[in-house]
Protein backbone atom coordinates (compact mmCIF):
# COMPACT_ATOMS: atom_id res chain seq x y z
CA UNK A 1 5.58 0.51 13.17
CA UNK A 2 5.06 3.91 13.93
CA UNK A 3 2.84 6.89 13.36
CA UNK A 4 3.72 10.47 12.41
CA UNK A 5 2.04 13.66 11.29
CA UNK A 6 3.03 15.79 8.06
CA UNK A 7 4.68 18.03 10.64
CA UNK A 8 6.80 15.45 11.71
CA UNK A 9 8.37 14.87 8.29
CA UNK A 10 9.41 18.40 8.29
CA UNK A 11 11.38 17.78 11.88
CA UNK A 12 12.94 14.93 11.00
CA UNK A 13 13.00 13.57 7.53
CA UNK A 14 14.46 10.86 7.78
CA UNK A 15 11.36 9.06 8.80
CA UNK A 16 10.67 8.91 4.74
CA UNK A 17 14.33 9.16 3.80
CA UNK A 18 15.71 6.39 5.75
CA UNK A 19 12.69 4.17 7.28
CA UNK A 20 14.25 1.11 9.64
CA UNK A 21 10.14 0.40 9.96
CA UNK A 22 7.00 0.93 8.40
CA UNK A 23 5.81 4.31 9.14
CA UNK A 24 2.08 5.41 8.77
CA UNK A 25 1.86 9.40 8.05
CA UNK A 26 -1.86 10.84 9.71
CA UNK A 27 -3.33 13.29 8.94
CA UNK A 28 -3.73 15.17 12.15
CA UNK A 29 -6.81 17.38 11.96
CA UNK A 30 -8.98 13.83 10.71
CA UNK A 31 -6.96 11.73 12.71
CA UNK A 32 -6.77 9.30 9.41
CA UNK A 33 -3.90 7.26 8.38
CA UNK A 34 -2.90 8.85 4.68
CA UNK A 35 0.10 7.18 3.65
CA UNK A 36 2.61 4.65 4.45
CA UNK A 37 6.13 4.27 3.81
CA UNK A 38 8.16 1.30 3.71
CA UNK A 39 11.53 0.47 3.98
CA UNK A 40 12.88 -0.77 0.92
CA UNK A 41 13.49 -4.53 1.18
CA UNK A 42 9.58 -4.91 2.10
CA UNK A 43 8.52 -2.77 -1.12
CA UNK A 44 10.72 -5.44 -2.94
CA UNK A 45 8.89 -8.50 -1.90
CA UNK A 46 5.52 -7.10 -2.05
CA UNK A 47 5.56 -5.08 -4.70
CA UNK A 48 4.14 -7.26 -7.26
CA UNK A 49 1.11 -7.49 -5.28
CA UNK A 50 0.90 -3.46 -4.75
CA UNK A 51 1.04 -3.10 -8.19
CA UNK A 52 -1.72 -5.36 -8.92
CA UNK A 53 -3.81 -3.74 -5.90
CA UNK A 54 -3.35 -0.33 -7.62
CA UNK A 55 -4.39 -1.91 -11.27
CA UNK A 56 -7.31 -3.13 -9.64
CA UNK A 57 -8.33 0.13 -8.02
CA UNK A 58 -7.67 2.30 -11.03
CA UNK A 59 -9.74 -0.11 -13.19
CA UNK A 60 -12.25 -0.53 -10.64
CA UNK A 61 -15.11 0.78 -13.00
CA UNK A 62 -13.98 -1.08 -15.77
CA UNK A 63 -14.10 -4.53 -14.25
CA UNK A 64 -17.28 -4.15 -12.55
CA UNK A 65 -18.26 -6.53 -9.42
CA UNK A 66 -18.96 -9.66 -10.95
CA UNK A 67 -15.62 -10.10 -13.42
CA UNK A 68 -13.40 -8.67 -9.75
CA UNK A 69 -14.60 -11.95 -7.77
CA UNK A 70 -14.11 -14.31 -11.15
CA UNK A 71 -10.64 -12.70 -11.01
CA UNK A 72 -9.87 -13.16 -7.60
CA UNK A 73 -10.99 -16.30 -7.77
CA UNK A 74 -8.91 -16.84 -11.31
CA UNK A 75 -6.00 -14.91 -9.43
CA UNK A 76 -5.88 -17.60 -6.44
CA UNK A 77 -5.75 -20.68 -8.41
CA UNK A 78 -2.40 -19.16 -10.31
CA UNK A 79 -1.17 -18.19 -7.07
CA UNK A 80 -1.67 -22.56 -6.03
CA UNK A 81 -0.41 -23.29 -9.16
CA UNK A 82 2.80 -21.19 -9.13
């Protein structure tokens, strides 16, 4: 894993256009970790659970604290079943 800055996108691009690793992109001034990129096999086996990480967070509101743990909790007895 490594760790660039915005600037370092612009020097070498292949960081995001070719990643051999996971690369975390900081943003410099903050000195807080932004984005990530990952190679391409790794998105393919974890992208189910991304996408139902960013389903979660965009319908945070909607599901409100108490129905989020009953589905985690509904959500790990799938995961033993499958």
């Amino acid at each position: 894993m490594i760790t660039i800055s915005s600037s370092d996108i612009i020097k070498k691009p292949s960081y995001i256009t070719r990643p051999e690793e996971i690369t975390f992109v900081e943003d410099m001034k903050k000195h807080v970790i932004k984005s990530v990129v990952l190679p391409y096999e790794i998105y393919e086996r974890v992208r189910e659970k991304i996408e139902d990480e960013m389903y979660l967070m965009r319908n945070e509101e909607a599901l409100g604290e108490d129905s989020y743990k009953e589905f985690l909790e509904i959500e790990e007895v799938v995961e033993d079943i499958s």
